[in-house]
Protein backbone atom coordinates (compact mmCIF):
# COMPACT_ATOMS: atom_id res chain seq x y z
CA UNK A 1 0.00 0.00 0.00
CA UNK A 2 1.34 3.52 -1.13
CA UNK A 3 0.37 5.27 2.07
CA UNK A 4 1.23 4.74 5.51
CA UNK A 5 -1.68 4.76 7.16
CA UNK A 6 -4.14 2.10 7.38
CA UNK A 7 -7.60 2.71 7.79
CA UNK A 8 -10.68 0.90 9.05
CA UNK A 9 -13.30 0.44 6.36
CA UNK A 10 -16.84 1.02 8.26
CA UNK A 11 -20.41 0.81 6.11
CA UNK A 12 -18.46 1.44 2.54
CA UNK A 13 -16.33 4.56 4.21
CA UNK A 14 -12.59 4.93 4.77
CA UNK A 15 -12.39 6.08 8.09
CA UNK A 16 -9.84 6.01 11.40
CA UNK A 17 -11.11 5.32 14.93
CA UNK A 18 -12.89 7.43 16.57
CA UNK A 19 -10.41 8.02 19.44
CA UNK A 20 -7.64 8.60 16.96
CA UNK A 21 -5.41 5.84 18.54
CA UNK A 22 -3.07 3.80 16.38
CA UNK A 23 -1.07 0.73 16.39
CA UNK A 24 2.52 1.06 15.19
CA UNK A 25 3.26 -1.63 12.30
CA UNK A 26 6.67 -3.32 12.28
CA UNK A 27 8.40 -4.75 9.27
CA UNK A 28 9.10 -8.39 10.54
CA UNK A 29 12.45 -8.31 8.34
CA UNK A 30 14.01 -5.49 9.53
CA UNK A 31 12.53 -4.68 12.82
CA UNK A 32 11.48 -1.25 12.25
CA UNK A 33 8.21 0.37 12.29
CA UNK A 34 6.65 0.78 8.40
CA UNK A 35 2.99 2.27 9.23
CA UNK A 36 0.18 2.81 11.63
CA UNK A 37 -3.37 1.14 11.65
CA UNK A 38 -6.41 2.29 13.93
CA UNK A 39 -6.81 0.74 17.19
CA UNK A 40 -10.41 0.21 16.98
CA UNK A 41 -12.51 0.54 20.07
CA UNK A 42 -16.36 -0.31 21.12
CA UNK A 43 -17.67 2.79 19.45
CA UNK A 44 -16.03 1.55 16.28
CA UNK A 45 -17.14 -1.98 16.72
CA UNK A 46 -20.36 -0.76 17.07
CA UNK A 47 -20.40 1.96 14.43
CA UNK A 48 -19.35 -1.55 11.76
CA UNK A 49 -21.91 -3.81 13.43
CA UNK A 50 -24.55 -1.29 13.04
CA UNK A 51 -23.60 -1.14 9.33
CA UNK A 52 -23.58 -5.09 8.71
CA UNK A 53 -26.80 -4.85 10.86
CA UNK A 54 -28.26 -2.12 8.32
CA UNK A 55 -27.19 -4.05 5.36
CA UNK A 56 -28.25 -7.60 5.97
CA UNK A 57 -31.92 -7.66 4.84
CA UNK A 58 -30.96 -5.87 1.05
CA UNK A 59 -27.70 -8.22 0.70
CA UNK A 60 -29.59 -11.16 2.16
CA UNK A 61 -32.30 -10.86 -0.23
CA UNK A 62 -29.92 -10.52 -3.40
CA UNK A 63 -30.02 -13.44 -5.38
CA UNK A 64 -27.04 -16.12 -5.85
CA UNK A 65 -26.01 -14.99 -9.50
CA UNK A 66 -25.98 -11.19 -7.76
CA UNK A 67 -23.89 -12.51 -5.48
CA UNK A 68 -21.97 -14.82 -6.96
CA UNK A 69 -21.02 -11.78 -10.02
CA UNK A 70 -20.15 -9.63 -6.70
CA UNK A 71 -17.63 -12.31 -5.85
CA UNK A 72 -16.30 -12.83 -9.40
CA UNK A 73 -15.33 -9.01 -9.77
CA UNK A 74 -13.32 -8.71 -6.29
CA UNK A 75 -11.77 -12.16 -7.68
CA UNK A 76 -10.19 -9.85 -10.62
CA UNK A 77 -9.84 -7.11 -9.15
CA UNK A 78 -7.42 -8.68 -6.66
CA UNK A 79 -5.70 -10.38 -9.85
CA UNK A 80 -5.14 -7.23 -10.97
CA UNK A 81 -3.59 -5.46 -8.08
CA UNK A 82 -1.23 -8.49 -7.51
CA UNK A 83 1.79 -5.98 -7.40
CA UNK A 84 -0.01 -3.81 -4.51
CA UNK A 85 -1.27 -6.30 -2.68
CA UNK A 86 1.95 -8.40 -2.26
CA UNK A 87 3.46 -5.12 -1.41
CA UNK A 88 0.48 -5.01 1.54
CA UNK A 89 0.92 -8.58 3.19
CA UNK A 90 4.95 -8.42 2.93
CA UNK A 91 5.24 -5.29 4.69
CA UNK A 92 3.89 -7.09 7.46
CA UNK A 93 4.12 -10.70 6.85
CA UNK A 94 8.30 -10.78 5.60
CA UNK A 95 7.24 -13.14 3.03
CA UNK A 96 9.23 -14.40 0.06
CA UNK A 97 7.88 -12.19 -2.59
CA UNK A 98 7.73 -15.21 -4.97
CA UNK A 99 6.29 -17.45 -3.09
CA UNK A 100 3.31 -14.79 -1.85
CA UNK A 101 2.73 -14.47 -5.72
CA UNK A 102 3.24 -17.54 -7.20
CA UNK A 103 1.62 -19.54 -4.35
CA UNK A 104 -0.67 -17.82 -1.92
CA UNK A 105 -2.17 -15.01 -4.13
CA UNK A 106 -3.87 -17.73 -6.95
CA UNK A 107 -5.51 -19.88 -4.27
CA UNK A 108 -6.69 -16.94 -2.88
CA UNK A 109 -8.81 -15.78 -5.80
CA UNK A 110 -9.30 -19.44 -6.40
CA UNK A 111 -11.15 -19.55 -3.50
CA UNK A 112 -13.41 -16.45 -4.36
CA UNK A 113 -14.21 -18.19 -7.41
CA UNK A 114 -15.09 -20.73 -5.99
CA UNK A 115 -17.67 -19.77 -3.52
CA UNK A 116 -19.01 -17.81 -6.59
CA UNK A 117 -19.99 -20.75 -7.92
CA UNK A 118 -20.81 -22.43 -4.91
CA UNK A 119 -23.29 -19.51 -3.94
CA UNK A 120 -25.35 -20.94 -6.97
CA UNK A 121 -25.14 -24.47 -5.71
CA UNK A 122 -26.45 -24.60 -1.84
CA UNK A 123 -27.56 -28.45 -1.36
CA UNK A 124 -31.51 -28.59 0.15
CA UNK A 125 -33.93 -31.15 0.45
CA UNK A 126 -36.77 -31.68 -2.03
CA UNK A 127 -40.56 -30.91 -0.29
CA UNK A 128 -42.67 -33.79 0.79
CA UNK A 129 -45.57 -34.66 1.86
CA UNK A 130 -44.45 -36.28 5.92
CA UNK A 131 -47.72 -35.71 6.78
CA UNK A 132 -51.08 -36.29 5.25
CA UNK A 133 -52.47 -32.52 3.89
CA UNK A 134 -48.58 -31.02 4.67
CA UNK A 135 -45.71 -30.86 2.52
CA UNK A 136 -42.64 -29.52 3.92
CA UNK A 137 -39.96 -27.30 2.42
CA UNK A 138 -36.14 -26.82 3.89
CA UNK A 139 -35.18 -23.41 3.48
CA UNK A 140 -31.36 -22.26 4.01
CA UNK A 141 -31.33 -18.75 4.86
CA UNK A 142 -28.52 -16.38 5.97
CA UNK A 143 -27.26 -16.64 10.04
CA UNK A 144 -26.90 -12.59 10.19
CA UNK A 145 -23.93 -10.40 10.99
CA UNK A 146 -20.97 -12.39 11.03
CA UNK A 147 -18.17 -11.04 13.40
CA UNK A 148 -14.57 -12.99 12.21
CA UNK A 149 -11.23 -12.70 13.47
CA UNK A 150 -8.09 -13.56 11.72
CA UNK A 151 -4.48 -14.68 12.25
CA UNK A 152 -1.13 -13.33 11.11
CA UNK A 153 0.34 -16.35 9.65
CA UNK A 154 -1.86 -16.18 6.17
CA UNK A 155 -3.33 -12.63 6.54
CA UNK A 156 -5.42 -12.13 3.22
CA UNK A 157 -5.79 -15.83 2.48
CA UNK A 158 -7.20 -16.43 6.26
CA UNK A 159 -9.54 -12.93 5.52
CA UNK A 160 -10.56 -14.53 2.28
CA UNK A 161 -11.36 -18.06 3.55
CA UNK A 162 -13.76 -16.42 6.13
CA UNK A 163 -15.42 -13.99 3.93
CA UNK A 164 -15.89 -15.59 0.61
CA UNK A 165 -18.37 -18.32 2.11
CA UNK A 166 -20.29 -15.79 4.59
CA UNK A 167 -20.40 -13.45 1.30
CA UNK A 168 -21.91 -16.25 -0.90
CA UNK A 169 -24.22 -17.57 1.94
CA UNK A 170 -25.83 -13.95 2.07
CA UNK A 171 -24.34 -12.60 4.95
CA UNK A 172 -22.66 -9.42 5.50
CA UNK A 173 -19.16 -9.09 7.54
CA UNK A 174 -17.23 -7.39 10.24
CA UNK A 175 -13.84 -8.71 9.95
CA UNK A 176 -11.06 -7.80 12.79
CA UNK A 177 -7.62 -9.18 10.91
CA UNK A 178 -4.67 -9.32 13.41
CA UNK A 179 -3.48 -6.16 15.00
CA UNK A 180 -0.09 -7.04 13.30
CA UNK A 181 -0.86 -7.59 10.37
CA UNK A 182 -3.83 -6.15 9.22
CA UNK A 183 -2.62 -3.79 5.81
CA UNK A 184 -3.54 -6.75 3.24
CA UNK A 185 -7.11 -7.24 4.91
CA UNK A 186 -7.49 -3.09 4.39
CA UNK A 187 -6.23 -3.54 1.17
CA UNK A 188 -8.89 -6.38 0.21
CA UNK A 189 -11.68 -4.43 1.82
CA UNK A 190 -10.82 -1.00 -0.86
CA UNK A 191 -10.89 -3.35 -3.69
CA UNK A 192 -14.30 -5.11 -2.48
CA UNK A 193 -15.85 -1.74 -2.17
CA UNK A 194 -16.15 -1.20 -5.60
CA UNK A 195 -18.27 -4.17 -5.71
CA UNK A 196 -20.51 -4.73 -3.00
CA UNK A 197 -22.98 -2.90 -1.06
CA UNK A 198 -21.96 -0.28 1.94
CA UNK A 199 -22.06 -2.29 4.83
CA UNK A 200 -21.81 -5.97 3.35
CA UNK A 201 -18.16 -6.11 4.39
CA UNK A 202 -16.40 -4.09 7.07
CA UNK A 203 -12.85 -4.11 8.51
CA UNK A 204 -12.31 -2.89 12.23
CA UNK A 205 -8.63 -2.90 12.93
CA UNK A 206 -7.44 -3.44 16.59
CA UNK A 207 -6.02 -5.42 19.30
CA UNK A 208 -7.67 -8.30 21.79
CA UNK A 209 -9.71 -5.44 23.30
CA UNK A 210 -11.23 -4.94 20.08
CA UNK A 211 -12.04 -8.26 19.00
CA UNK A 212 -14.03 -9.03 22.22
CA UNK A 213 -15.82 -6.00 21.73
CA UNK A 214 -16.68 -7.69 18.26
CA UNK A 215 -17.81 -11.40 19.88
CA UNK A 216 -19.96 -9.47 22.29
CA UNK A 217 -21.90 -7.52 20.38
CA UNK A 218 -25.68 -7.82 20.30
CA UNK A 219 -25.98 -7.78 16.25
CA UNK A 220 -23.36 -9.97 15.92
CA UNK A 221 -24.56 -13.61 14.72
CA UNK A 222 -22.12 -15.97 14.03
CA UNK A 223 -18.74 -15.62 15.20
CA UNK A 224 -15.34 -17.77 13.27
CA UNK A 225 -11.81 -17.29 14.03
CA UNK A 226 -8.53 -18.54 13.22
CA UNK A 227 -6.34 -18.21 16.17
CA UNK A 228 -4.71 -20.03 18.84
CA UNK A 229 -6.46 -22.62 21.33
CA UNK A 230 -6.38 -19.82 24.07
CA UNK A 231 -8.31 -17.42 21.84
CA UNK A 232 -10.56 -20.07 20.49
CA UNK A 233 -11.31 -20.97 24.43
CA UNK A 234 -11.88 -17.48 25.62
CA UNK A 235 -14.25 -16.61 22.50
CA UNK A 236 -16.16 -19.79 22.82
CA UNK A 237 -16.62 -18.71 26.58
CA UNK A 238 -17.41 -15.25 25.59
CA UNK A 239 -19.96 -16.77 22.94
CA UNK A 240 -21.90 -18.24 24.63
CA UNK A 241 -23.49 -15.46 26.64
CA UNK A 242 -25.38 -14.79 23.66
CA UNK A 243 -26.07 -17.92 22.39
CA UNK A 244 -23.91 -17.15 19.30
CA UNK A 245 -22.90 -19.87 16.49
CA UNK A 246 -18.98 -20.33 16.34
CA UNK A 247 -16.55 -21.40 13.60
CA UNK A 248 -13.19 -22.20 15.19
CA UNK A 249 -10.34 -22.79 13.33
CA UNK A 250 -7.14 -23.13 16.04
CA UNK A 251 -3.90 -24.71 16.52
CA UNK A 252 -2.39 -27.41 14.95
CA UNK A 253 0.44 -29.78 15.38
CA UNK A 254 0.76 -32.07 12.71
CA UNK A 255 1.83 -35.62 12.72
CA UNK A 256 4.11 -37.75 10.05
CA UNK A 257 4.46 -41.16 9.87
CA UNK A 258 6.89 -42.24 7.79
CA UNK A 259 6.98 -46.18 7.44
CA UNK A 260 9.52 -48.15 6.49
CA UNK A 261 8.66 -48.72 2.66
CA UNK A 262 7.87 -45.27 2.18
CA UNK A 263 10.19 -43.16 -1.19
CA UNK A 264 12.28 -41.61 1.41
CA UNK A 265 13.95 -39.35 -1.74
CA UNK A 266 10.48 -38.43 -1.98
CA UNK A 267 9.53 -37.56 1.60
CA UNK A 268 12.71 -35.86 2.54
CA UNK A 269 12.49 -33.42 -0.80
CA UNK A 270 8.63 -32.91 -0.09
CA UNK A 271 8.49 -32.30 4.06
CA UNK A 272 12.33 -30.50 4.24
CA UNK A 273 10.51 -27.72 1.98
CA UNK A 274 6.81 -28.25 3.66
CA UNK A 275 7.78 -28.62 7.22
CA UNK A 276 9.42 -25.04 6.78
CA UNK A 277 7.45 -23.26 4.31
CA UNK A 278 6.54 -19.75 5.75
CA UNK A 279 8.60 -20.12 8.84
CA UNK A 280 7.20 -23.22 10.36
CA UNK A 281 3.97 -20.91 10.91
CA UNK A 282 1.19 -22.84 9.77
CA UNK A 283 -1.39 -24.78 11.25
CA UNK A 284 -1.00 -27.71 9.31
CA UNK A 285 2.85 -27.93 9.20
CA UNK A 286 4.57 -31.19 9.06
CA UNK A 287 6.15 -30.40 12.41
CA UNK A 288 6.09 -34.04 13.91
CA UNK A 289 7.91 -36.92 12.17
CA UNK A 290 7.17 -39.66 13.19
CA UNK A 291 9.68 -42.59 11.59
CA UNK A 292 10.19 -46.58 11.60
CA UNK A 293 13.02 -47.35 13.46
CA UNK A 294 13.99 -49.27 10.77
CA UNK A 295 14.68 -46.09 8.34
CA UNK A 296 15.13 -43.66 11.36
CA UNK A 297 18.56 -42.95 11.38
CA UNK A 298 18.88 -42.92 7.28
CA UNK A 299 15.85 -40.53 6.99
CA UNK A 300 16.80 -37.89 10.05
CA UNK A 301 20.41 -37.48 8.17
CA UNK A 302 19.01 -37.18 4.97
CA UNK A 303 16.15 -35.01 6.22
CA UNK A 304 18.98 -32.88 8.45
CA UNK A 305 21.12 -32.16 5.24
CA UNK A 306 18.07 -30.77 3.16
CA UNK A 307 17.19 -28.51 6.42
CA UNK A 308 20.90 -27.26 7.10
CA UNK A 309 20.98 -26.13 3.38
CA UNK A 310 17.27 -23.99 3.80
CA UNK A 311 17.90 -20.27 3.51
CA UNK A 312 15.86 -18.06 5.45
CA UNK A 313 15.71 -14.36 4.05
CA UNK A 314 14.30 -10.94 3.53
CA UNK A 315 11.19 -10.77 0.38
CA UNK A 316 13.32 -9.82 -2.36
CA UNK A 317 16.84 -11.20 -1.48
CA UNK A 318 18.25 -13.44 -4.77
CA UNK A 319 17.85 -16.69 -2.99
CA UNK A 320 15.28 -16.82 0.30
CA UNK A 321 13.79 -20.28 1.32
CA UNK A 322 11.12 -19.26 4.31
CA UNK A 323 11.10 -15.46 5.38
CA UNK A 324 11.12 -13.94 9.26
CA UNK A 325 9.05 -15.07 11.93
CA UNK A 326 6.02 -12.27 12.23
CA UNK A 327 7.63 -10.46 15.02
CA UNK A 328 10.22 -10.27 18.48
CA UNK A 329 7.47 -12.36 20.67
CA UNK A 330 7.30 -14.74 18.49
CA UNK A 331 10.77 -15.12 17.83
CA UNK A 332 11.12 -15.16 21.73
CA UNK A 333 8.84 -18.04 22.34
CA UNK A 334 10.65 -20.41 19.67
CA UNK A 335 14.32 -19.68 20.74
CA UNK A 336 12.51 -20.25 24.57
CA UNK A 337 11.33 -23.41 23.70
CA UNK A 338 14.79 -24.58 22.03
CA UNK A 339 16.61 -23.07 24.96
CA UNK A 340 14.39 -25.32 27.29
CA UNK A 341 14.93 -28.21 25.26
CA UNK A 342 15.06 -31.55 28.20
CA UNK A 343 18.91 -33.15 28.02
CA UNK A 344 18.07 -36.45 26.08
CA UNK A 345 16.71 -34.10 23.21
CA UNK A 346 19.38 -32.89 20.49
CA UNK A 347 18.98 -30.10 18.02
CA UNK A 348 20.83 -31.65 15.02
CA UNK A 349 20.09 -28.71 12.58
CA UNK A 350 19.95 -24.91 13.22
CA UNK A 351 18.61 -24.31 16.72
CA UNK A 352 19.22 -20.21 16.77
CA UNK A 353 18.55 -17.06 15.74
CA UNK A 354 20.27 -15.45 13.07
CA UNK A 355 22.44 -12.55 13.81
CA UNK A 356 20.99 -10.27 11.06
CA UNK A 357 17.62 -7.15 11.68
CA UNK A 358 14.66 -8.46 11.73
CA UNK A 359 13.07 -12.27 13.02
CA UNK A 360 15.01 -14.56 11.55
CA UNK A 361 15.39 -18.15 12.81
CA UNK A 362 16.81 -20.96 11.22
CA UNK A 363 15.52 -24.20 9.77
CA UNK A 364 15.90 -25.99 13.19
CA UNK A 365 15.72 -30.40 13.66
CA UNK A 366 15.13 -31.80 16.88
CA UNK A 367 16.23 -35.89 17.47
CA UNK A 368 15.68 -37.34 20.88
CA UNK A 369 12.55 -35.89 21.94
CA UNK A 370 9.71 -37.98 23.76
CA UNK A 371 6.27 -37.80 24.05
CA UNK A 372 5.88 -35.83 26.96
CA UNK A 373 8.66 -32.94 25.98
CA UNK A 374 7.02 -29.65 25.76
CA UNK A 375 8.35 -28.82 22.35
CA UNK A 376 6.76 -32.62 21.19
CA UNK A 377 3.11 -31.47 23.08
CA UNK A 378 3.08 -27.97 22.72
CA UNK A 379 2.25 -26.04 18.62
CA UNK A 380 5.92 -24.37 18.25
CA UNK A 381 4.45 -22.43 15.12
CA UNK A 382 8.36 -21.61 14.21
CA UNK A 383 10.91 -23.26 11.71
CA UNK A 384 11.48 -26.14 13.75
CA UNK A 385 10.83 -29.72 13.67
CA UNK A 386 10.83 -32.94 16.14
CA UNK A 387 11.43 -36.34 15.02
CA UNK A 388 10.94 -39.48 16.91
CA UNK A 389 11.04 -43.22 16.33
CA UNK A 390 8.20 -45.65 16.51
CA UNK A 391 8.15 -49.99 16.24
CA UNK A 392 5.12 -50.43 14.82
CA UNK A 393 2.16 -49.18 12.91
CA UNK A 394 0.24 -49.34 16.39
CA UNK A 395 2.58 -46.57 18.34
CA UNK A 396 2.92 -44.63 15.51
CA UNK A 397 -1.02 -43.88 15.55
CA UNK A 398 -0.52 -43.97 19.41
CA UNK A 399 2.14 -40.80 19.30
CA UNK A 400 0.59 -39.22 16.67
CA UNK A 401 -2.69 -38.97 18.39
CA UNK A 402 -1.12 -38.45 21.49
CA UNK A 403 -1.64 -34.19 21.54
CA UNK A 404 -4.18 -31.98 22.34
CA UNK A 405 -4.86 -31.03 18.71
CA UNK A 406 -6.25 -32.88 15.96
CA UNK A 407 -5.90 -30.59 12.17
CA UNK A 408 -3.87 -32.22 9.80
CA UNK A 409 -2.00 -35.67 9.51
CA UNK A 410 -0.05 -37.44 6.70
CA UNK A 411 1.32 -40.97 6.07
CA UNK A 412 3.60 -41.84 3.77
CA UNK A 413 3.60 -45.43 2.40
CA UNK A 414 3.80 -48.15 -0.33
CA UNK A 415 0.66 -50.33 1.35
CA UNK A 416 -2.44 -48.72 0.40
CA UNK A 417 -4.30 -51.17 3.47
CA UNK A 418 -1.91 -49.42 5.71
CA UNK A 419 -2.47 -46.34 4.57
CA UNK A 420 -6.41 -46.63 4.97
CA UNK A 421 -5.89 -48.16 8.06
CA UNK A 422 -3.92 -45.29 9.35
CA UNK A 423 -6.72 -42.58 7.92
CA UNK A 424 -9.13 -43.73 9.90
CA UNK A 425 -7.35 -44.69 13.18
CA UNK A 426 -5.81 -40.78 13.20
CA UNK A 427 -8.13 -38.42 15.29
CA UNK A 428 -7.60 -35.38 12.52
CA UNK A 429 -9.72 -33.36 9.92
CA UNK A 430 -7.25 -33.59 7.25
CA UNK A 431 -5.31 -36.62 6.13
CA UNK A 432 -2.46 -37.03 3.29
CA UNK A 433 -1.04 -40.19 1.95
CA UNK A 434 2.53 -39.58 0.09
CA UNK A 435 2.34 -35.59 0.29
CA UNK A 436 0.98 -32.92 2.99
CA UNK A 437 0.24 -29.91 3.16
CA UNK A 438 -1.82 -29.67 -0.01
CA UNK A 439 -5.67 -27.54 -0.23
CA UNK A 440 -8.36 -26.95 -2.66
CA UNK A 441 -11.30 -25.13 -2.53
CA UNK A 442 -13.84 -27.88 -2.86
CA UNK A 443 -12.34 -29.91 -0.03
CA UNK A 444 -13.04 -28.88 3.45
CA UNK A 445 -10.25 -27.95 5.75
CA UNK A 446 -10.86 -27.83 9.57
CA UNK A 447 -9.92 -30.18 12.91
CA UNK A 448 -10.97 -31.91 15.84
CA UNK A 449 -10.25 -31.89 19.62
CA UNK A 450 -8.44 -28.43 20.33
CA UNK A 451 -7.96 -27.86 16.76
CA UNK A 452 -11.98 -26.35 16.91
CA UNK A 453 -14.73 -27.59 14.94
CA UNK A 454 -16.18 -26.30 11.88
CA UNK A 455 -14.75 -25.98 8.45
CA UNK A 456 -13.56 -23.67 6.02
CA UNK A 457 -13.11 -23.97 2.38
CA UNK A 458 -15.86 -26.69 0.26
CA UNK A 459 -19.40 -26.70 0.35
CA UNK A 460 -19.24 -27.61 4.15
CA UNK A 461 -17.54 -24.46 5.03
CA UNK A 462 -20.31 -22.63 2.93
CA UNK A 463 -23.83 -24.44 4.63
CA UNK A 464 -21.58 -23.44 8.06
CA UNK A 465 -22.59 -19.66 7.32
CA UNK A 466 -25.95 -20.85 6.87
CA UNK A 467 -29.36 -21.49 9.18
CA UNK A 468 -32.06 -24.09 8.06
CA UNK A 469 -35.48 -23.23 8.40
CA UNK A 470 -38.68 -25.77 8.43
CA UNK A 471 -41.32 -24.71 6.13
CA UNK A 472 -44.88 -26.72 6.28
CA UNK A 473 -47.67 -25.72 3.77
């Protein structure tokens, strides 16, 4: 974004809070403060309610192709401005430039396509007759306002996830992105102005203050979040004051069992680039190998030498493998955790931070670790990974289902019968055989156990921004 200054984006209007308070934004790569954004306060959350409250009936009652050609045009637009809006989410985010644009920015409008089409597509029941005289309808019908809070990790592919299905459903938005990193979500909301209705989206920038302002409020319907299992907790518990539906998409810490007849050339060049792939800070990272004890030894060498040769770097430097983490606290808590390691664990790859400005960490392998270390329990959300041994298909499912948090999984094996068996014995929402990692829009992403419930992405995350309503005539 050209200027500065971010600004919240309140019933179709570009406008600051009304207290004038800011947040300071820091550049992740070189530590120093790039721009302000408002920090939003109750009078703000409620001005952007108010407007999503004001602007629910008209959008609700447009029809799917309205919709859906609403969704279509921000798709393009945001096509268009590829060059501006990398420039957005990499002033904040640190992000490989390359990687933003030739990986994260085409899903994104993939998925806005998507639930363009998908608006035009809600499943339903045909009427019947149940009853003798009756015959009953199923209507799906908007859920109202829907207040949604996203992370820093993905910034405008997390804001798009959230608001393309509410969008298509017929719902209109108050969005609260994170308050460090919330220029790409501004920069989304100006484009989708152009195309939709004052009031159908709205952006409220802020801090934890101002997103439980957002849960609590009266109008607000439906609340889904990305976040971590504390903030999923405390807005569940917030939640349910008001009886409001929740979406919760939290913390992951993904599992990988590698078996013994498993393409290690193929696992080590697929998970040393996956396991690290924006700084360890996804959900859904392959941060827990798992590996027969047969092939242990042979696969954490080969696995180590592909990790000590991972670059990390600023967005436009010649040769950059994974960027910064998103800022000094989280930097903090991964060198913490590696600094706490127990003294059977051994970091056999990286382990520090690099002496350069900015967040850097390097492409860090743990060896040794046991099921009850910290850093094996706990979601490091950095550029490191654990890997521990198994015997047997049996305590491989038995350590990989032995965490709080149940997202994303993969096995990697020649037996297809093992391979099945190991899908359904793993307590996750996503499984991969022989890759990880890997999304589309017409497959549903979302977890189990502290990982939330709910879904985003597919037709499932759409009918979750929906309401069914009984209809006898």
């Amino acid at each position: 974004m050209a200027d500065k200054d971010r600004t919240n984006h309140i019933g179709g209007k570009e406008v600051l809070a009304a207290s004038g308070a800011t947040l300071t934004l820091t550049d992740p790569a070189t530590g120093q403060p790039h721009g302000t954004a408002p920090l939003s306060g109750p009078e703000d959350v409620d001005a952007a309610c108010r407007a999503a409250e004001d602007a629910f009936e008209s959008w609700a009652s447009t029809t799917p192709r309205q919709r859906q050609t609403a969704l279509l045009h921000i798709a393009d637009a945001l096509e268009r401005a590829a060059g501006p809006v990398a420039d957005a989410e990499i002033a904040d985010t640190g992000k490989p430039r390359a990687l933003f644009l030739g990986d994260e920015l085409p899903a994104i409008v993939d998925v806005l396509r998507y639930f363009a089409g998908a608006a035009r597509n809600l499943p339903g029941a045909a009427a019947a007759e149940y009853t003798p005289g009756r015959t009953s309808v199923l209507r799906r019908e908007p859920v109202g306002v829907c207040a949604q809070i996203t992370p820093w990790n993905y910034p405008l592919m997390m804001a798009v996830w959230k608001i393309a299905p509410a969008l298509a459903a017929g719902n209109p938005v108050v969005l609260k992105p994170s308050d460090t990193t919330p220029s790409s979500a501004v920069y989304l909301a100006r484009l989708a102005a152009e195309h939709l209705p004052p009031g159908v989206l709205n952006v409220v920038c802020g801090d934890r203050d101002t997103g439980r302002a957002l849960v609590a409020h009266p109008h607000v319907r439906l609340v889904a979040v990305t976040g971590s299992v504390r903030a999923g907790q405390e807005i569940a518990a917030a939640a349910a004051a008001d009886l409001k539906q929740l979406h919760l998409e939290l913390g992951g810490n993904a599992p990988v069992l590698i078996h013994a007849d498993a393409d290690l050339d193929d696992a080590v060049a697929q998970l040393s680039y996956l396991s690290f792939y924006n700084a360890g800070q996804d959900c859904t990272a392959a941060t827990r190998i798992l590996v027969d004890q047969r092939v242990h030894d042979s696969f954490l060498a080969r696995f180590t030498e592909h990790a000590s040769r991972l670059r990390p770097g600023a967005p436009d430097e010649e040769r950059t493998d994974f960027g910064p983490l998103v800022n000094a606290a989280q930097l903090a808590s991964v060198s913490g955790l590696l600094e706490h390691l127990p003294g059977h664990a051994e970091i056999v790859a990286g382990g520090s931070a690099v002496n350069r400005p900015g967040y850097f960490h390097q492409a860090t392998v743990v060896a040794g670790v046991r099921q009850e270390d910290e850093i094996v329990q706990r979601e490091v959300f950095g550029p490191v990974v654990t890997v521990q041994p198994f015997t047997d298909e049996a305590e491989a499912v038995r350590l990989a289902n032995g965490v709080p948090q149940g997202l994303a999984a993969s096995v990697w094996t020649r037996d297809h019968d093992r391979a099945m068996r190991a899908s359904r014995a793993l307590r996750t929402g996503i499984v991969w055989v022989n890759t990880h990692g890997t999304t589309v829009s017409e497959m549903p992403h979302g977890g189990v156990g502290h990982s939330g419930y709910g879904s985003d992405l597919s037709l499932t995350g759409l009918l979750d921004y929906t309401q069914v309503k009984h209809v006898m005539l």
